[in-house]
N, C-alpha and C. Protein backbone atom coordinates (compact mmCIF):
# COMPACT_ATOMS: atom_id res chain seq x y z
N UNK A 1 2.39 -7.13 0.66
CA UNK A 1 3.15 -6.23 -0.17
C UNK A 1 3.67 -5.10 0.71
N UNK A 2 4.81 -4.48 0.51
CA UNK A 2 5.44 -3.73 1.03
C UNK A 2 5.89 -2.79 -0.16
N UNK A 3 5.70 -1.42 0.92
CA UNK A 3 6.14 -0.28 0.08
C UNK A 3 6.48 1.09 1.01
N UNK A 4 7.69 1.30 1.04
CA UNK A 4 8.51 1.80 1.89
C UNK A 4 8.08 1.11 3.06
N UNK A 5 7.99 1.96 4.28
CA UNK A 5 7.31 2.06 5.70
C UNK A 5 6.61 0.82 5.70
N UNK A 6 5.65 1.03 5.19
CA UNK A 6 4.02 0.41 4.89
C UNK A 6 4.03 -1.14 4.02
N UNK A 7 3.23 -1.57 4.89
CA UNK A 7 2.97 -3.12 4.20
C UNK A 7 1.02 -2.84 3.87
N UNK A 8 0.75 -3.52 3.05
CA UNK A 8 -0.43 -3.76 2.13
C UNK A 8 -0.95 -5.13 2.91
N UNK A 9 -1.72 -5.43 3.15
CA UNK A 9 -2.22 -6.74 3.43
C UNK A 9 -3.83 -6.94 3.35
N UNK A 10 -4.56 -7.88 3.79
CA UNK A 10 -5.88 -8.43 3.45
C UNK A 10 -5.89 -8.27 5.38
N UNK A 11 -7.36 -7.62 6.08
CA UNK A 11 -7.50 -7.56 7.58
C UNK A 11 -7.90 -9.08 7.94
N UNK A 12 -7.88 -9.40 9.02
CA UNK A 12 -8.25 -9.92 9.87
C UNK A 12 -8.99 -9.08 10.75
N UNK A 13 -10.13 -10.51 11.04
CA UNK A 13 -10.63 -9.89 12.08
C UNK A 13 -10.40 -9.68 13.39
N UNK A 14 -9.18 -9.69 14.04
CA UNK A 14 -8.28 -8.88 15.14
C UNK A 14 -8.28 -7.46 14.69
N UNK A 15 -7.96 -7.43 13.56
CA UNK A 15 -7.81 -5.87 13.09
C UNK A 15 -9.38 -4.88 12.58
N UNK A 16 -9.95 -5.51 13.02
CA UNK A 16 -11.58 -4.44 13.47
C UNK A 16 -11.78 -3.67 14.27
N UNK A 17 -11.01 -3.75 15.25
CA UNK A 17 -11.23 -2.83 16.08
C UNK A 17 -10.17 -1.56 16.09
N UNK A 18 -9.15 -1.56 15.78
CA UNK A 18 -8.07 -0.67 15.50
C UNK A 18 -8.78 -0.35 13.61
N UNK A 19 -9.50 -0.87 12.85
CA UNK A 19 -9.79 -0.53 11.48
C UNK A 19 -11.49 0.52 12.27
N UNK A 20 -11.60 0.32 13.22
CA UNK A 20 -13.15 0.90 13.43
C UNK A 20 -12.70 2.43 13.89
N UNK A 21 -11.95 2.15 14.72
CA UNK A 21 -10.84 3.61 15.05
C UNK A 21 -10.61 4.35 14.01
N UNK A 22 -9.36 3.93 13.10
CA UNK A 22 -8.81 5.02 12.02
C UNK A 22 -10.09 5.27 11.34
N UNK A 23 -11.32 4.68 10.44
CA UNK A 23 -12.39 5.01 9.79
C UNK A 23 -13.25 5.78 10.38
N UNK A 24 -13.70 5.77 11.95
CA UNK A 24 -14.56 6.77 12.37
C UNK A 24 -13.40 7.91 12.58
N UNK A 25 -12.16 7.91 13.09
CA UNK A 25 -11.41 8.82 12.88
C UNK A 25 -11.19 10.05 11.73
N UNK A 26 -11.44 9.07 10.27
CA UNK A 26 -10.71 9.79 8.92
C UNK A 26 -12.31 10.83 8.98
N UNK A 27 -13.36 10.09 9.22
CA UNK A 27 -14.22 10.45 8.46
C UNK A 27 -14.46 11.54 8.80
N UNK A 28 -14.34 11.47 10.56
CA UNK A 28 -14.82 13.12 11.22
C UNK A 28 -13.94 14.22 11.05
N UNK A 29 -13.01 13.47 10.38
CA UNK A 29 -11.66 14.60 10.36
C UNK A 29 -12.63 15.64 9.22
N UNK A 30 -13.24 15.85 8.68
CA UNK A 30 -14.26 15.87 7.58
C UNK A 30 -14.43 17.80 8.30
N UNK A 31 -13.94 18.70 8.17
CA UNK A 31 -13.84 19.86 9.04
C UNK A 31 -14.79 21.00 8.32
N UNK A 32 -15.55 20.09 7.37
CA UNK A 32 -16.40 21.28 6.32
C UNK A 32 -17.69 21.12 6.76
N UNK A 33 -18.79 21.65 5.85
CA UNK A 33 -20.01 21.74 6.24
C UNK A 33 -20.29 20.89 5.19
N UNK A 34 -19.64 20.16 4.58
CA UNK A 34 -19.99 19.76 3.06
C UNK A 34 -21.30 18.49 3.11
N UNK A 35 -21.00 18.15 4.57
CA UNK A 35 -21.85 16.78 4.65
C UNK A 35 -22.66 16.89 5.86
N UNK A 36 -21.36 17.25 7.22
CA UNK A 36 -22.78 17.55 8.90
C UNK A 36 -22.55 19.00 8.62
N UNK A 37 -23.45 19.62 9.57
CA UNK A 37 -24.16 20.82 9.52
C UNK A 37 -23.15 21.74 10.19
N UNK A 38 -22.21 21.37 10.60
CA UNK A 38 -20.92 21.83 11.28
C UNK A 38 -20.10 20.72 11.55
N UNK A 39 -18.85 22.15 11.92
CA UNK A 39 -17.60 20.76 12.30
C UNK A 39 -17.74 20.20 13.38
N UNK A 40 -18.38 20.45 14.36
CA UNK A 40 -18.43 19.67 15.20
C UNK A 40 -19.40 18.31 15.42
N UNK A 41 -19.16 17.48 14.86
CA UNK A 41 -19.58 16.23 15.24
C UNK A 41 -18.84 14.66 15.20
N UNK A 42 -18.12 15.02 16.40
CA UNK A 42 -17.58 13.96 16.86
C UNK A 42 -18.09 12.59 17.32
N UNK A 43 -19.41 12.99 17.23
CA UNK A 43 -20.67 11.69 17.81
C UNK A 43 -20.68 11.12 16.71
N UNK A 44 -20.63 11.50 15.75
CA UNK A 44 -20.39 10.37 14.35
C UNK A 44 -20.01 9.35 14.16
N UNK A 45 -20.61 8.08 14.12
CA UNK A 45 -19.72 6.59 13.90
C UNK A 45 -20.16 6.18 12.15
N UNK A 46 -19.28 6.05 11.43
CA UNK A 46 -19.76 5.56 9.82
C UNK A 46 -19.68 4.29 10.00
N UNK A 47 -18.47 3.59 10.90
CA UNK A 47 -18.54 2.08 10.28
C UNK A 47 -18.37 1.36 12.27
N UNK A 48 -18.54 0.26 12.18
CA UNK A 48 -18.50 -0.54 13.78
C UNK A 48 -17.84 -1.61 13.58
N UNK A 49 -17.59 -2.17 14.66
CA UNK A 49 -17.17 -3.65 14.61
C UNK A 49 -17.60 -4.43 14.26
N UNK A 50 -18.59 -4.89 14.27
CA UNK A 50 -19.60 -6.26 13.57
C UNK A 50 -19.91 -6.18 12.16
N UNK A 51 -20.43 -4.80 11.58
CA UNK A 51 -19.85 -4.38 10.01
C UNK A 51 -18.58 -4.88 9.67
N UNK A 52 -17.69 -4.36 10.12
CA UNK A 52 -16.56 -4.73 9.48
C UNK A 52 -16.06 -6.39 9.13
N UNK A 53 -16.34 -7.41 10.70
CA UNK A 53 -15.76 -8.35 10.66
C UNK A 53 -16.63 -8.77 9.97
N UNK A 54 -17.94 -8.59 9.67
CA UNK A 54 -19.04 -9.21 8.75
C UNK A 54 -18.71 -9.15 7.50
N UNK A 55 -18.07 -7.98 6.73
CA UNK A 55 -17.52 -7.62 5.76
C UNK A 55 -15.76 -8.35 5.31
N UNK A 56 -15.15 -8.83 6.30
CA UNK A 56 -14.03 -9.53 6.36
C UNK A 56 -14.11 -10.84 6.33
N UNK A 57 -15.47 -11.22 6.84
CA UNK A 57 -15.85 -12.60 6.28
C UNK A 57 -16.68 -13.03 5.27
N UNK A 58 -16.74 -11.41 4.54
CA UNK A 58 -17.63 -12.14 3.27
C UNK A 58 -16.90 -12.37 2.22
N UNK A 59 -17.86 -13.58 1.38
CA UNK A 59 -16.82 -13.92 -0.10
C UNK A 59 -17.17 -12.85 -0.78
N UNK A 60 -16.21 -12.64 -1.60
CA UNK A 60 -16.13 -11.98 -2.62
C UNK A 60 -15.84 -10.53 -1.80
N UNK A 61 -15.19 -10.57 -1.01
CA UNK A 61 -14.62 -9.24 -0.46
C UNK A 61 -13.38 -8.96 0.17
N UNK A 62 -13.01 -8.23 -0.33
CA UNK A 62 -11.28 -7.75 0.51
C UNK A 62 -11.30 -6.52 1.13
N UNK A 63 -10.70 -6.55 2.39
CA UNK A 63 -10.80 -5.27 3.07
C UNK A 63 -9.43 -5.35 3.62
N UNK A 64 -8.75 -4.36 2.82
CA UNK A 64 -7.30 -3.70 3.09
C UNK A 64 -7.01 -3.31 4.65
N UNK A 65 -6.25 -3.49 4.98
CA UNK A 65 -5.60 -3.23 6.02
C UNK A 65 -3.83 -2.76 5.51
N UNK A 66 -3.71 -1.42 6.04
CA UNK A 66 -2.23 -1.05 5.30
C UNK A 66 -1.42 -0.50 6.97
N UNK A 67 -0.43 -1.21 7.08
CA UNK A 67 -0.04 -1.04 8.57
C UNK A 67 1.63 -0.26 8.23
N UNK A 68 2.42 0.59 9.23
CA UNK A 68 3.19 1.19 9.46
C UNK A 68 4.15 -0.10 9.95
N UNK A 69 5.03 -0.56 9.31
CA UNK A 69 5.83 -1.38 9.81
C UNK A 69 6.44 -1.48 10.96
N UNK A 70 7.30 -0.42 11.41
CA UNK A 70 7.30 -0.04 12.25
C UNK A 70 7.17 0.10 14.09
N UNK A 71 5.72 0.51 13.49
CA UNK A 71 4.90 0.64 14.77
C UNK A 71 3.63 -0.47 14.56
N UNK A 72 3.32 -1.16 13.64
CA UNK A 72 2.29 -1.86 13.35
C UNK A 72 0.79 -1.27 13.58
N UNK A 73 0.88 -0.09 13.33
CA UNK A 73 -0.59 0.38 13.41
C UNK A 73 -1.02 0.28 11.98
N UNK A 74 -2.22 0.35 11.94
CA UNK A 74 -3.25 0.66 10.85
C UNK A 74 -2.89 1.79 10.49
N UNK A 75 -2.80 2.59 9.28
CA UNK A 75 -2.59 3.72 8.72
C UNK A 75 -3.54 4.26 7.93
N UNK A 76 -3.94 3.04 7.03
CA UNK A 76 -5.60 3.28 5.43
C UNK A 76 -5.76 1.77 5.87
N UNK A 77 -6.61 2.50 4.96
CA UNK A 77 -7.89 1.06 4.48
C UNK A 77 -8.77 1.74 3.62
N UNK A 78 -9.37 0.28 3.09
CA UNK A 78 -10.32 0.32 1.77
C UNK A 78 -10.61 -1.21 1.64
N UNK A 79 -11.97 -1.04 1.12
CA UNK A 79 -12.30 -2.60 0.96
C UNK A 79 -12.77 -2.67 -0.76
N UNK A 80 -13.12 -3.85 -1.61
CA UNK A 80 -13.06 -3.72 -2.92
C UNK A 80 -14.02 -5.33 -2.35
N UNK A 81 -15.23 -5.52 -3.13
CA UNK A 81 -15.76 -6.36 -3.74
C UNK A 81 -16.05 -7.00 -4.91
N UNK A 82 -16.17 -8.09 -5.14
CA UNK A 82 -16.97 -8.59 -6.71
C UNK A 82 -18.87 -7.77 -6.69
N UNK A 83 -18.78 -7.51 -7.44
CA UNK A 83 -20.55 -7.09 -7.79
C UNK A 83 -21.14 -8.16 -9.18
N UNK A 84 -19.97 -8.25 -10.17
CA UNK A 84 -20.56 -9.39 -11.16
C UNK A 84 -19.56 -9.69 -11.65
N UNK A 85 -19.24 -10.54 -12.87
CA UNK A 85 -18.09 -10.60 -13.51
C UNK A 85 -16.97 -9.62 -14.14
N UNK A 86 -17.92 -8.72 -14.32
CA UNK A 86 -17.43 -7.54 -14.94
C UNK A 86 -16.85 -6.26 -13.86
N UNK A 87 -17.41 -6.08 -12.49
CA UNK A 87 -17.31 -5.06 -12.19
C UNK A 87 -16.87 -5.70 -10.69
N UNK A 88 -16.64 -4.61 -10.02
CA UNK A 88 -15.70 -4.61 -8.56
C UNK A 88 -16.47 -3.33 -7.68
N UNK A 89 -16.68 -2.96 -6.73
CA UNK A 89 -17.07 -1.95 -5.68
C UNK A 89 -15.83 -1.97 -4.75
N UNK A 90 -15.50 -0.56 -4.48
CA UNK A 90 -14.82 0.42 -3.68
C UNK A 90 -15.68 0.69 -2.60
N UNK A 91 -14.86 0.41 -1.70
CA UNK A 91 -15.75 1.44 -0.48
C UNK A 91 -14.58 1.67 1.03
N UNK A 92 -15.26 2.72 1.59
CA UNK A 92 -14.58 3.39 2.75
C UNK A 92 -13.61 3.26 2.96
N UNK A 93 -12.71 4.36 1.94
CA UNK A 93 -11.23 4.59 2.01
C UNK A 93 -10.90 5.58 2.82
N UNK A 94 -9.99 5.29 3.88
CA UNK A 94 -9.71 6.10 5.34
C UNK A 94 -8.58 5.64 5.59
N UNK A 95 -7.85 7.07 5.44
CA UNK A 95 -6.40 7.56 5.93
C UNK A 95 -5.99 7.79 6.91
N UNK A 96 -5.28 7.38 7.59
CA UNK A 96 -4.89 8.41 9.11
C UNK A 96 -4.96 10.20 9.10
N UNK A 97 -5.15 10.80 9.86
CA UNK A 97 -5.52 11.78 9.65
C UNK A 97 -3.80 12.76 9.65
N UNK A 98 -2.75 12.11 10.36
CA UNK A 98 -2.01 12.87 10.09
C UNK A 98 -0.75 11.97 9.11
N UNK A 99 -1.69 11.67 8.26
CA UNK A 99 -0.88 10.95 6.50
C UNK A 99 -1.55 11.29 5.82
N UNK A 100 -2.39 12.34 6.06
CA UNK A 100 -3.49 12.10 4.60
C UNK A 100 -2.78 13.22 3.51
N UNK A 101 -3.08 13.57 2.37
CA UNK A 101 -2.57 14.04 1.62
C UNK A 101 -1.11 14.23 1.31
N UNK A 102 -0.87 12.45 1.28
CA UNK A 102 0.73 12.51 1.06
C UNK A 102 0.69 11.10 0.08
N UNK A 103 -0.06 10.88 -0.74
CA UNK A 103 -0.64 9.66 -1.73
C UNK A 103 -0.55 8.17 -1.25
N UNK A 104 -1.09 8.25 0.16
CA UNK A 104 -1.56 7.42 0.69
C UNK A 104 -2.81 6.52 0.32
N UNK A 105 -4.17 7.72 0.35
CA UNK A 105 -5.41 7.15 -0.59
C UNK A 105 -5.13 6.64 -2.11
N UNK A 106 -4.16 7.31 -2.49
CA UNK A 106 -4.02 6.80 -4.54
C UNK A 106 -3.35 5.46 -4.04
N UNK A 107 -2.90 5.32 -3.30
CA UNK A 107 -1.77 3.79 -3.36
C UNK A 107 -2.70 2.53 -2.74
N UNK A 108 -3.79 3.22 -2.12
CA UNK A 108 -4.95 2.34 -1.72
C UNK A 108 -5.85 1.95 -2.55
N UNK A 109 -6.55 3.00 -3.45
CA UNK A 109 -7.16 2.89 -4.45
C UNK A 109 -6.59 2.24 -5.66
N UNK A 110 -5.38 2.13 -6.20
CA UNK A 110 -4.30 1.48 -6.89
C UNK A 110 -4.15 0.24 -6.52
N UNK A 111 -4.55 -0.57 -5.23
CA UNK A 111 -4.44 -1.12 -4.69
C UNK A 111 -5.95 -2.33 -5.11
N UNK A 112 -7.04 -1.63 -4.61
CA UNK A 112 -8.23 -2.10 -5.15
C UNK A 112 -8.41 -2.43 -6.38
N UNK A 113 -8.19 -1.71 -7.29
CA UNK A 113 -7.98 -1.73 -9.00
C UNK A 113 -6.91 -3.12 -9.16
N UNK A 114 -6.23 -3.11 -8.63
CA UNK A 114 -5.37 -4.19 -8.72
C UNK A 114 -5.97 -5.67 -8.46
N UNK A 115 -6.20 -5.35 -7.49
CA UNK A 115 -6.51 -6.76 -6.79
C UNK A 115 -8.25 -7.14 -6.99
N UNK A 116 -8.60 -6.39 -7.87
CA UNK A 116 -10.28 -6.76 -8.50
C UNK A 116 -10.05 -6.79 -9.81
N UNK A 117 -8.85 -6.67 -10.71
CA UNK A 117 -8.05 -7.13 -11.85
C UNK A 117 -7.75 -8.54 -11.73
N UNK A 118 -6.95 -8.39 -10.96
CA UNK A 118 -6.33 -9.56 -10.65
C UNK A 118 -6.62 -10.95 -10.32
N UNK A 119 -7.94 -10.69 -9.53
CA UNK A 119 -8.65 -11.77 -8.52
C UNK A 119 -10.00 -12.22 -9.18
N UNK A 120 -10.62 -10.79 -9.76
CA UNK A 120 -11.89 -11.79 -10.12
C UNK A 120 -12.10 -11.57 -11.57
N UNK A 121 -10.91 -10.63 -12.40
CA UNK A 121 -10.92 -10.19 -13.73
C UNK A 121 -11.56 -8.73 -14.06
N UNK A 122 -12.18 -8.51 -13.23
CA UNK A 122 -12.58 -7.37 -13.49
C UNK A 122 -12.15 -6.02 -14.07
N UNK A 123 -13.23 -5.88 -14.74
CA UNK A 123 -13.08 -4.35 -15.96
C UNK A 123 -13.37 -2.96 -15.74
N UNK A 124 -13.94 -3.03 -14.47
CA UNK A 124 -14.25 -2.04 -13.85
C UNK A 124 -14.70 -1.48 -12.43
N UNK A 125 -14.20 -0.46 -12.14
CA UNK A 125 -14.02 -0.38 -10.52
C UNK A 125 -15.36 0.64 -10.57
N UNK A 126 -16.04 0.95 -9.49
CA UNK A 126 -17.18 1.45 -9.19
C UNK A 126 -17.38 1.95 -7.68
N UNK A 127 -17.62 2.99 -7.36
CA UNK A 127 -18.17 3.20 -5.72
C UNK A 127 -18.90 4.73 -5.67
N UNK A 128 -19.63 4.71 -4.77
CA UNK A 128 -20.41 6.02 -4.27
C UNK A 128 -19.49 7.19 -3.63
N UNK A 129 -20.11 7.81 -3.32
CA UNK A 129 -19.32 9.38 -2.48
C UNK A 129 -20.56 10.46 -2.53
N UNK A 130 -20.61 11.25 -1.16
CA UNK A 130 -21.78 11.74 -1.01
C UNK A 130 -21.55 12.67 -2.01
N UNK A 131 -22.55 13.35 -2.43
CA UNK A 131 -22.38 14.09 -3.40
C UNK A 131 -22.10 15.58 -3.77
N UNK A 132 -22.05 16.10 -2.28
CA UNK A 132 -21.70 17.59 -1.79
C UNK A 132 -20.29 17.66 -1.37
N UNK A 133 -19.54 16.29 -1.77
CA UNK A 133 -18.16 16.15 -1.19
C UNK A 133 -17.00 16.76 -3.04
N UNK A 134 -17.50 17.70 -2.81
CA UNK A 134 -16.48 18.37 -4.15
C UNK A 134 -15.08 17.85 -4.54
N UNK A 135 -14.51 18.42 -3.20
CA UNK A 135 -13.03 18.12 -3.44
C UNK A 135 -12.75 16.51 -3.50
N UNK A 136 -13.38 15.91 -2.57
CA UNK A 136 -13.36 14.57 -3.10
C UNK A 136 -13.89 13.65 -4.16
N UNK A 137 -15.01 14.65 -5.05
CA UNK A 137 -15.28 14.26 -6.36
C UNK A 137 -13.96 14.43 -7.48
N UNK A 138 -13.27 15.66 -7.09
CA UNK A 138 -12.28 15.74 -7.75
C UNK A 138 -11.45 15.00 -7.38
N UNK A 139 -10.89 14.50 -6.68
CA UNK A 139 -9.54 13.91 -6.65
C UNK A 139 -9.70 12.64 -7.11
N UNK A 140 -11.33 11.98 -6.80
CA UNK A 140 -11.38 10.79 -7.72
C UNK A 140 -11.34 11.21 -8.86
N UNK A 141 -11.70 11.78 -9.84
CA UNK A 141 -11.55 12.40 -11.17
C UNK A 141 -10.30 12.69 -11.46
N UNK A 142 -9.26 13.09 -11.23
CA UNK A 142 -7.97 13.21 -11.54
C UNK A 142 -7.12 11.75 -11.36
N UNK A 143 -7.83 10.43 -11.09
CA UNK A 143 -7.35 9.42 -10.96
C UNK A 143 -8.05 8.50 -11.94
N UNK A 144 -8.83 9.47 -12.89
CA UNK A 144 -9.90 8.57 -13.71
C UNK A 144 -11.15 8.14 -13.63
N UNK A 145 -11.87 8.59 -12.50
CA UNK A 145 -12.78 7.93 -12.07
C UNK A 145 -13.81 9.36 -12.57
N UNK A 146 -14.78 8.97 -13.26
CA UNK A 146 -16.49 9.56 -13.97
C UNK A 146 -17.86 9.23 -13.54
N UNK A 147 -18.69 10.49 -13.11
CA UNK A 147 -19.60 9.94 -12.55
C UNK A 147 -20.64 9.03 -13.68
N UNK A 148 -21.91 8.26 -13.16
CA UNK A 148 -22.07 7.12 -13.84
C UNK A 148 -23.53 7.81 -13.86
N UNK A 149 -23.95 8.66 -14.22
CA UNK A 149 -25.34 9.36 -14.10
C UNK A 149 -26.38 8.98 -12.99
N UNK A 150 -25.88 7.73 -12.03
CA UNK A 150 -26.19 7.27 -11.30
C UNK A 150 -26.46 7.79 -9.80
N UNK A 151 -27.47 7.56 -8.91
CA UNK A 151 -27.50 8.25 -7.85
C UNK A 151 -28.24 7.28 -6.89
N UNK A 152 -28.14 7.57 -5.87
CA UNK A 152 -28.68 6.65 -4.81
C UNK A 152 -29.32 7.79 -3.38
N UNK A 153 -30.37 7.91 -2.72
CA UNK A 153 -30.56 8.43 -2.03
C UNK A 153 -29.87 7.91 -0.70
N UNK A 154 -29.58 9.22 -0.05
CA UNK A 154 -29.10 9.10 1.13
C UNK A 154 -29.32 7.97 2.57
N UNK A 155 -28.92 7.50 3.37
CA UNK A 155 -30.14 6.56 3.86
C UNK A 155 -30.18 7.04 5.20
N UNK A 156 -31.08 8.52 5.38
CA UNK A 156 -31.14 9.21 6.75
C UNK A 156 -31.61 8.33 7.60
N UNK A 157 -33.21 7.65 7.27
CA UNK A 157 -33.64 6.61 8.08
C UNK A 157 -32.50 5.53 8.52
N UNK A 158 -31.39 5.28 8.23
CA UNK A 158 -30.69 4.09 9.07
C UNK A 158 -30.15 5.17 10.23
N UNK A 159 -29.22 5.66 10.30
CA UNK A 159 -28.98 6.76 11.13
C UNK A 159 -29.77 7.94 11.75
N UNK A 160 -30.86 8.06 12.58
CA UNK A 160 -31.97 8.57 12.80
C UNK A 160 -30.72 9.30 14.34
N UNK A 161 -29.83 8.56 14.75
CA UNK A 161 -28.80 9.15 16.01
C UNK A 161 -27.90 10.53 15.11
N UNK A 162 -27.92 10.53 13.86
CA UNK A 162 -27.72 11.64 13.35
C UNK A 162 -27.93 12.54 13.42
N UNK A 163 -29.74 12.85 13.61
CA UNK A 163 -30.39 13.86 13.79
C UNK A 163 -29.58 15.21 14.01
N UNK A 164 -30.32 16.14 13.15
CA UNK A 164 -30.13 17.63 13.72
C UNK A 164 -28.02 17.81 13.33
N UNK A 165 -26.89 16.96 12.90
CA UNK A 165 -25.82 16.49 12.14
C UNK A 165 -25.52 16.76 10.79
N UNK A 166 -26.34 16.34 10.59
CA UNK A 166 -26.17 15.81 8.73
C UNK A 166 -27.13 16.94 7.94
N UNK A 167 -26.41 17.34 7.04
CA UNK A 167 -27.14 18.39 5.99
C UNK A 167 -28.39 17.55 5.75
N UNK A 168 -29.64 17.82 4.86
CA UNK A 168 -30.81 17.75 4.08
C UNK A 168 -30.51 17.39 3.03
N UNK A 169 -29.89 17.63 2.09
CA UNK A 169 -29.65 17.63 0.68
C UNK A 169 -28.45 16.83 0.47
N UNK A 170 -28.46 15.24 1.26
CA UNK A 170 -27.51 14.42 0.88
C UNK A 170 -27.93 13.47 -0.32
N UNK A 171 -27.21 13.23 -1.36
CA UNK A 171 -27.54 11.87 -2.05
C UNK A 171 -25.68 10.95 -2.28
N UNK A 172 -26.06 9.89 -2.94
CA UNK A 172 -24.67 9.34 -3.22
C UNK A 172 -24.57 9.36 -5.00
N UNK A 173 -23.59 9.91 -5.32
CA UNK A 173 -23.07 9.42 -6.98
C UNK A 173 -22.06 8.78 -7.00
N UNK A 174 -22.80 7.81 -8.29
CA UNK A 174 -22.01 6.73 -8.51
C UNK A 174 -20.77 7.07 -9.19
N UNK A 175 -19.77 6.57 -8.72
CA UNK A 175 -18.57 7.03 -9.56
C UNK A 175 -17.86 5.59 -10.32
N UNK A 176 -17.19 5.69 -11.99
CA UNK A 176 -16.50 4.57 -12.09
C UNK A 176 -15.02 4.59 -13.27
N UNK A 177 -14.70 3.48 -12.96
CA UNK A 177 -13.75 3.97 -13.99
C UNK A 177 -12.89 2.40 -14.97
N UNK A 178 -13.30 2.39 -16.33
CA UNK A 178 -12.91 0.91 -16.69
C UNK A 178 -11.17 0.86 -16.21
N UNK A 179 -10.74 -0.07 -16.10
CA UNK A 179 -9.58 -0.80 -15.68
C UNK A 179 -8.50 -1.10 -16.60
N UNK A 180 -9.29 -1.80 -17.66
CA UNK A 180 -8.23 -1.55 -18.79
C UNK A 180 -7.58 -2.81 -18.46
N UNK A 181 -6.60 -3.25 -19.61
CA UNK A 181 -5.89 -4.44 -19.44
C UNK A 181 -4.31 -4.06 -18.67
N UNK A 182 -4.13 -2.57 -18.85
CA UNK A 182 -2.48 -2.13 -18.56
C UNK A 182 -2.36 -2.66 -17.10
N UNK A 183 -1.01 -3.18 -16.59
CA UNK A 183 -0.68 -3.15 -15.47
C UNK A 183 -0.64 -1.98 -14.77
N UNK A 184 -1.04 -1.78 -13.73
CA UNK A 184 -1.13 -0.95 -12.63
C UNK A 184 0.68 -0.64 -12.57
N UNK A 185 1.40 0.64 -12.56
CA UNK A 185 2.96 0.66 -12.83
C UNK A 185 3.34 1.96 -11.48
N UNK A 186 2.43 1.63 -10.43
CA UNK A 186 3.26 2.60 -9.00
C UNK A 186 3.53 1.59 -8.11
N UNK A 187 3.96 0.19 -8.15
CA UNK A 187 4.69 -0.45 -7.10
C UNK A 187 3.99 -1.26 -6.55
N UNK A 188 2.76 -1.06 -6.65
CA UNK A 188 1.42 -1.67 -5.94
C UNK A 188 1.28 -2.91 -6.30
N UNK A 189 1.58 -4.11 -5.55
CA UNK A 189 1.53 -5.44 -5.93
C UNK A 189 0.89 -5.99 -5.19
N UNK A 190 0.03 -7.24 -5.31
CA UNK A 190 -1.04 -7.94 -4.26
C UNK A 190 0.57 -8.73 -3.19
């Protein structure tokens, strides 16, 4: 799918390593205290190569790749799974850092909703977000998305290279939002 500039597509795994880039990129762009203990932590990796292509070869999963025509770089991404018949998971939506706040993420997320409609029927979209991330609680909320009273603890023990980084008082809330039968109507086509 194409939309202006930008084409929409499903990654390959060629495209893991340029998708491992922009995602550890978006994330550190992250310039608050909201999550590490300062802005400075560039030692931060959220996602790797073997995650990803592991995640590109699993069923029941799509991981967006949205490229600059252009220049053929990676720009976003987001991946969307099946969880059951009913429901779909969102996860690690990452913008280029100098596109972000130009409705790049809504056309990604629009994107997921679509294609977990579309593909496995699903009624409802679902994903985490740390929970000290405000502004990004809101902006999912202005797109429909409600938290699910749901919470998940942080998982400091996998990342222990964090150390002395990452605030104390992390958890994840669940966020979701039903789907509805309406067509998706901003351009966004599988």
């Amino acid at each position: 799918m194409t939309l202006g500039s930008l084409d929409f597509r499903l990654a390959t795994v060629e495209d893991a390593i340029p998708l491992e880039r922009l995602i550890n990129t978006a994330f550190r762009d992250d310039k608050t205290t909201q999550v590490f203990l300062s802005p400075d932590h560039a030692s931060v990796d959220v996602a790797d190569v073997p995650t990803i292509i592991a995640k590109i070869n699993q069923p029941d999963c799509a991981v967006l790749a949205v490229t600059d025509s252009s220049t053929g770089s990676i720009v976003a991404h987001g991946s969307v799974r099946k969880l059951d018949d009913k429901r779909a998971w969102f996860g690690m939506l990452a913008v280029d850092v100098d596109r972000q706040k130009r409705g790049l993420g809504s056309k990604v997320l629009e994107w997921a909703e679509l294609y977990a409609r579309r593909q496995w029927g699903s009624a409802r979209l679902e994903f985490d977000v740390v929970n000290t991330r405000a502004e990004l609680i809101a902006w999912y909320k202005q797109r429909g998305y409600q938290p699910t009273g749901e919470s998940t603890p942080f998982p400091y023990e996998h990342h222990g290279d964090w150390k002395g980084v990452l605030r104390d008082d992390l958890c994840f809330i669940n966020l979701g939002k039903d789907l509805g039968e309406t067509p998706v109507t901003t351009g966004v086509e599988e």
